[in-house]
Protein backbone atom coordinates (compact mmCIF):
# COMPACT_ATOMS: atom_id res chain seq x y z
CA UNK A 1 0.00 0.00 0.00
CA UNK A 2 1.43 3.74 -1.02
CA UNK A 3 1.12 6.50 1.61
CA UNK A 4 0.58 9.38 -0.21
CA UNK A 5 1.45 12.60 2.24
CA UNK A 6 -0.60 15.42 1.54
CA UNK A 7 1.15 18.72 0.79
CA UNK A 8 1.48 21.30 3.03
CA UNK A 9 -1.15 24.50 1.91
CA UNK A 10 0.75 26.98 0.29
CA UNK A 11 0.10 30.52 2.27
CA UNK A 12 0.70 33.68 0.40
CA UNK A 13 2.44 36.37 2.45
CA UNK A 14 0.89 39.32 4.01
CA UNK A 15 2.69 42.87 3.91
CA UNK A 16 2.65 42.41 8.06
CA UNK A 17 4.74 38.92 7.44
CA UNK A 18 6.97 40.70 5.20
CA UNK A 19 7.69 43.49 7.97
CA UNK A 20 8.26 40.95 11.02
CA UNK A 21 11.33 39.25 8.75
CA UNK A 22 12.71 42.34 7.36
CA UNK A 23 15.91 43.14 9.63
CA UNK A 24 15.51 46.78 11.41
CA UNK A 25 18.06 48.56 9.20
CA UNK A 26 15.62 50.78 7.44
CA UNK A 27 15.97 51.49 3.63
CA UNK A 28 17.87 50.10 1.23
CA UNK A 29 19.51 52.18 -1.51
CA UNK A 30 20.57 51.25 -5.34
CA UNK A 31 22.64 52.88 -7.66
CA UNK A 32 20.38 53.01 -10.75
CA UNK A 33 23.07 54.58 -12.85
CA UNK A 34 25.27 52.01 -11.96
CA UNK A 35 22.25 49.32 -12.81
CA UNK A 36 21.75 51.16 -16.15
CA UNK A 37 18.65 52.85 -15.44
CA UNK A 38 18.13 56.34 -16.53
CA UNK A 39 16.38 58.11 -13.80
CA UNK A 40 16.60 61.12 -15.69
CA UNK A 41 14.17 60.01 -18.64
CA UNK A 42 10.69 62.46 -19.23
CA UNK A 43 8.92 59.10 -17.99
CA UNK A 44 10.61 57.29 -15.14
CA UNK A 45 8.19 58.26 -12.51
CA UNK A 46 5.37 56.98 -14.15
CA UNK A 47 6.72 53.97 -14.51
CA UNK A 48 8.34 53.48 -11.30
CA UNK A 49 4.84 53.94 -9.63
CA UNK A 50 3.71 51.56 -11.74
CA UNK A 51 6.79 49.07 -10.71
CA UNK A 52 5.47 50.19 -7.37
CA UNK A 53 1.34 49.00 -8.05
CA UNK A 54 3.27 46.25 -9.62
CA UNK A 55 4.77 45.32 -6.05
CA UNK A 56 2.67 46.35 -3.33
CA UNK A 57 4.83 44.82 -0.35
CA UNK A 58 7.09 47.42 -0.66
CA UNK A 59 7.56 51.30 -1.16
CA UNK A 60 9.82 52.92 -4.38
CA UNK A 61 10.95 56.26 -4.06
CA UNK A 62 14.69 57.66 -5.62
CA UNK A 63 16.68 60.11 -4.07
CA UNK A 64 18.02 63.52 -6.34
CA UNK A 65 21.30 61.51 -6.35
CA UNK A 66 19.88 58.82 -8.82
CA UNK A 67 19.52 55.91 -5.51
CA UNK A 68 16.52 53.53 -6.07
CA UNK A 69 15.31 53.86 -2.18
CA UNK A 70 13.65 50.49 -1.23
CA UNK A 71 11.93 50.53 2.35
CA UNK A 72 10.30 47.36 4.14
CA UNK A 73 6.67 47.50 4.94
CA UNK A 74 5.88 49.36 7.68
CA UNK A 75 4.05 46.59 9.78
CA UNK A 76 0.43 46.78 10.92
CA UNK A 77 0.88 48.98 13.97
CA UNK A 78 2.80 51.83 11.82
CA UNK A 79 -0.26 51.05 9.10
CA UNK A 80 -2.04 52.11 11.74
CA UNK A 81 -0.46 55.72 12.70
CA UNK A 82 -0.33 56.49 9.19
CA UNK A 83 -4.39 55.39 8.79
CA UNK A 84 -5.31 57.91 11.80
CA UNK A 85 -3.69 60.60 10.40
CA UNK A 86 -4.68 60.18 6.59
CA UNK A 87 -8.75 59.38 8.28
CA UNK A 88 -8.73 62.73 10.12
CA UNK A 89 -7.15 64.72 7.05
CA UNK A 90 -9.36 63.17 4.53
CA UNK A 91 -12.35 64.06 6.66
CA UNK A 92 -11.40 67.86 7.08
CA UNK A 93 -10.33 67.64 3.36
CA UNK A 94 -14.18 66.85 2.67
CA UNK A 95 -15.12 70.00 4.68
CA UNK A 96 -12.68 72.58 3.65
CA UNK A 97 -11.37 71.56 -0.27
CA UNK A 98 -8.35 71.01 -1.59
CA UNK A 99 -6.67 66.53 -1.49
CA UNK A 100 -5.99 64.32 0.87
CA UNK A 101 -3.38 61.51 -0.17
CA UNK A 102 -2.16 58.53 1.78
CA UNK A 103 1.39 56.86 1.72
CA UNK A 104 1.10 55.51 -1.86
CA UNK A 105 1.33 59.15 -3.90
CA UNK A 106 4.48 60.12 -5.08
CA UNK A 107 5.64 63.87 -5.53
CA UNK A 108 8.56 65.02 -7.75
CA UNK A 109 10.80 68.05 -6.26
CA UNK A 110 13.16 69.89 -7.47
CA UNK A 111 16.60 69.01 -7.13
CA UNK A 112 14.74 65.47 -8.36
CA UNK A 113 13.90 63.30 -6.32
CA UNK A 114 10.77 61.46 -6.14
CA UNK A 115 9.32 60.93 -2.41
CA UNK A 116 6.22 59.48 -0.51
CA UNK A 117 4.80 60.99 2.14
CA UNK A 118 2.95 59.28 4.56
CA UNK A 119 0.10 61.81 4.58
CA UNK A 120 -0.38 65.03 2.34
CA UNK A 121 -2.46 67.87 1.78
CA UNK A 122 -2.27 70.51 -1.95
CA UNK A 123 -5.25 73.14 -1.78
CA UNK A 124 -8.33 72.85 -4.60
CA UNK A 125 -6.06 75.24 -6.48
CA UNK A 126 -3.56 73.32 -6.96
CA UNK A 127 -5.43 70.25 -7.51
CA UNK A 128 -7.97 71.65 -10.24
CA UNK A 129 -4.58 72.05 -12.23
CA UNK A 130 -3.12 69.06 -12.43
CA UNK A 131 -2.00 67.20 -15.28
CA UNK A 132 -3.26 63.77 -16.94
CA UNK A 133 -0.04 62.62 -15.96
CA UNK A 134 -0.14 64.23 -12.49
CA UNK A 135 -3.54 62.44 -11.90
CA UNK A 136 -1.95 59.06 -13.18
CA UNK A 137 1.31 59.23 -10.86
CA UNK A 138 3.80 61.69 -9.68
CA UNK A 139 2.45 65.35 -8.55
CA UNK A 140 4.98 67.78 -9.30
CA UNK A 141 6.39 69.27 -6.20
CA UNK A 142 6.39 69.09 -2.55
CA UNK A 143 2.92 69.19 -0.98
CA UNK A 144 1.99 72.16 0.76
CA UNK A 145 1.02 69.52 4.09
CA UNK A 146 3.20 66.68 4.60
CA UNK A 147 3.47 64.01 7.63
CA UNK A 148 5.63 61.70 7.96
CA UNK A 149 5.19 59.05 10.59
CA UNK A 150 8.28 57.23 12.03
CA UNK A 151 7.95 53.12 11.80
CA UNK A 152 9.95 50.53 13.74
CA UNK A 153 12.54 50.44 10.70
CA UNK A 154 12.72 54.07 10.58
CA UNK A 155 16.16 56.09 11.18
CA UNK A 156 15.06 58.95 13.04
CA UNK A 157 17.86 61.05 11.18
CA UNK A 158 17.19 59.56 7.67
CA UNK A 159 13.57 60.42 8.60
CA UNK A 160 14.09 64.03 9.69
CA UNK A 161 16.61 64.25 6.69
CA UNK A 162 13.59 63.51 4.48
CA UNK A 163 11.68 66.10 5.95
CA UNK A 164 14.11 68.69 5.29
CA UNK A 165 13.84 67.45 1.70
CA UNK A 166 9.97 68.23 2.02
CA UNK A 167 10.40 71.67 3.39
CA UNK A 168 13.22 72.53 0.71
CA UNK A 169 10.79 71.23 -1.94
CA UNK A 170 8.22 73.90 -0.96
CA UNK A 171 5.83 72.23 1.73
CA UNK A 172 4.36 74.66 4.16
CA UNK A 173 3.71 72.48 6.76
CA UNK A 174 5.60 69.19 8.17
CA UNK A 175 4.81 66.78 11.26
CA UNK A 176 7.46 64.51 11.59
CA UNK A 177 5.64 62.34 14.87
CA UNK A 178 8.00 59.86 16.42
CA UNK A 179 5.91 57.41 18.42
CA UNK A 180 8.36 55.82 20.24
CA UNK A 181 9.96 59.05 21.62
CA UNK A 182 6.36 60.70 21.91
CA UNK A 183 8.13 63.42 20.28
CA UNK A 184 6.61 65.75 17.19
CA UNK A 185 8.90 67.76 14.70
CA UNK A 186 6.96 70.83 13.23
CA UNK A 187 8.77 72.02 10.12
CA UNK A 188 7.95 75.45 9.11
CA UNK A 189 9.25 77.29 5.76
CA UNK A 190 9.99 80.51 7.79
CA UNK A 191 11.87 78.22 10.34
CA UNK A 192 15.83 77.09 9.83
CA UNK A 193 15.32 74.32 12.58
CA UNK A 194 12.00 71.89 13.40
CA UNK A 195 10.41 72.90 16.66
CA UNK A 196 10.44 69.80 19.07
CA UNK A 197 7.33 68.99 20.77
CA UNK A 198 7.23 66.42 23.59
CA UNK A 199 4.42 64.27 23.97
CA UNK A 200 1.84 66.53 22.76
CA UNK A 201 -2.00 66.34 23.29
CA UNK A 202 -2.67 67.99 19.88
CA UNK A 203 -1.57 69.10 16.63
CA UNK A 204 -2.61 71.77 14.76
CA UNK A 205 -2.68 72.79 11.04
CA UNK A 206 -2.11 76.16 11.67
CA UNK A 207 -2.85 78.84 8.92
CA UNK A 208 -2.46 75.90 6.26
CA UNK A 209 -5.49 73.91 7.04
CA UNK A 210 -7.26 76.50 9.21
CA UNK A 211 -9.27 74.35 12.04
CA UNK A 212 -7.62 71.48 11.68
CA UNK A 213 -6.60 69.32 14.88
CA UNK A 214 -4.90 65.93 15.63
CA UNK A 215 -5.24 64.53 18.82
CA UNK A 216 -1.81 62.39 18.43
CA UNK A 217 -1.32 61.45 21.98
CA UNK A 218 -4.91 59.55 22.17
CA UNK A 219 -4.54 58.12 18.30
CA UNK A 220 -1.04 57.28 18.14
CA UNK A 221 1.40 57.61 21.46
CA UNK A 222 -0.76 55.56 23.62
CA UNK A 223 -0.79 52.97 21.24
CA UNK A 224 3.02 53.23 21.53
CA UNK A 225 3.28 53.00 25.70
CA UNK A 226 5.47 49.64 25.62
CA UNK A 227 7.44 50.22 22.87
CA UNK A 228 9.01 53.36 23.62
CA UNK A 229 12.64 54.18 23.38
């Protein structure tokens, strides 16, 4: 008699998998001139967000130095801290104008790089005039509300250097929220430096998105109470 043993079910990874394996060194960067790629051609950002619909585990952006920058997920608790902050943006988007975007929009700036932000904000202005190819991928330049959210693979310098990039690029607002610090970054065009909150109750969007408030110590530091630094 022949014992067939049944296979084992195959079980397709989830992005939150993907993130518990990934070592905590943060990004990985590529030499695409080295690799042959021109990063310079009229239509490499549309197609490198399409590479990037084409692999959803992880996040494509390239630095003004031609590096391919290749970051792990972010995990499901950092999914999170990005979700509150895109929810509560989108909903005072719906009140006051202007777009909302989540972590999957790119935006081009000037010295060249492409970048992600983890939340943004461009006035109706701005959005009534966007291109057909703005609409299909990259938005040309900084937005004028950025946040970036810092994850458990997440640099605090290579973060903080990225926001720098943001303000440079002509945003007129930044958050850069550390949850493991409890700390908050506001970045401010008129400012040479961030101003360093600790462990806030509440953010505010100032004179860029009049009325609008984050309560980041109930939606995102208390979720954060164990895993702080």
């Amino acid at each position: 008699m022949v014992t067939v043993q049944p296979k084992p079910a195959v079980t397709r990874e989830t992005p939150a998998d993907v993130a518990a394996e990934w070592p905590l060194v943060g990004e990985l960067r590529l030499n695409l001139t080295a690799l042959g790629v021109d990063h310079l051609a009229e239509d490499f950002g549309e197609r490198l967000s399409q590479f990037s619909c084409d692999n959803p585990f992880w996040q494509f952006e390239y630095s003004a130095e031609g590096e391919l920058i290749i970051m792990p997920p972010p995990g499901s608790d950092s999914s999170a801290d990005e979700g509150e902050v895109s929810t509560d943006l989108s909903l005072w988007r719906r009140r006051n104008g202007g777009m909302s975007y989540p972590s999957s929009i790119g935006f081009q700036l000037p010295r060249g790089a492409q970048r992600i932000p983890d939340a943004a904000w461009i006035p109706q202005e701005r959005y009534d005039n966007l291109t057909p190819s703005e609409r299909r991928g990259t938005i040309n330049g900084a937005p004028d509300f950025v946040v970036e959210v810092r994850s458990r693979t997440d640099r605090l310098p290579t973060l903080l250097a990225k926001m720098q990039e943001w303000m440079e690029g002509g945003a007129r607002l930044g958050w850069a929220i550390d949850p493991f610090n409890r700390h908050v970054y506001l970045y401010r065009p008129e400012h040479a430096e961030p101003e360093l909150l600790e462990n806030p109750d509440t953010l505010s969007g100032e004179d860029v998105l009049p009325g609008f408030a984050f309560e980041v110590r109930r939606l995102i530091f208390d979720r954060h109470t164990e895993e702080s630094e």
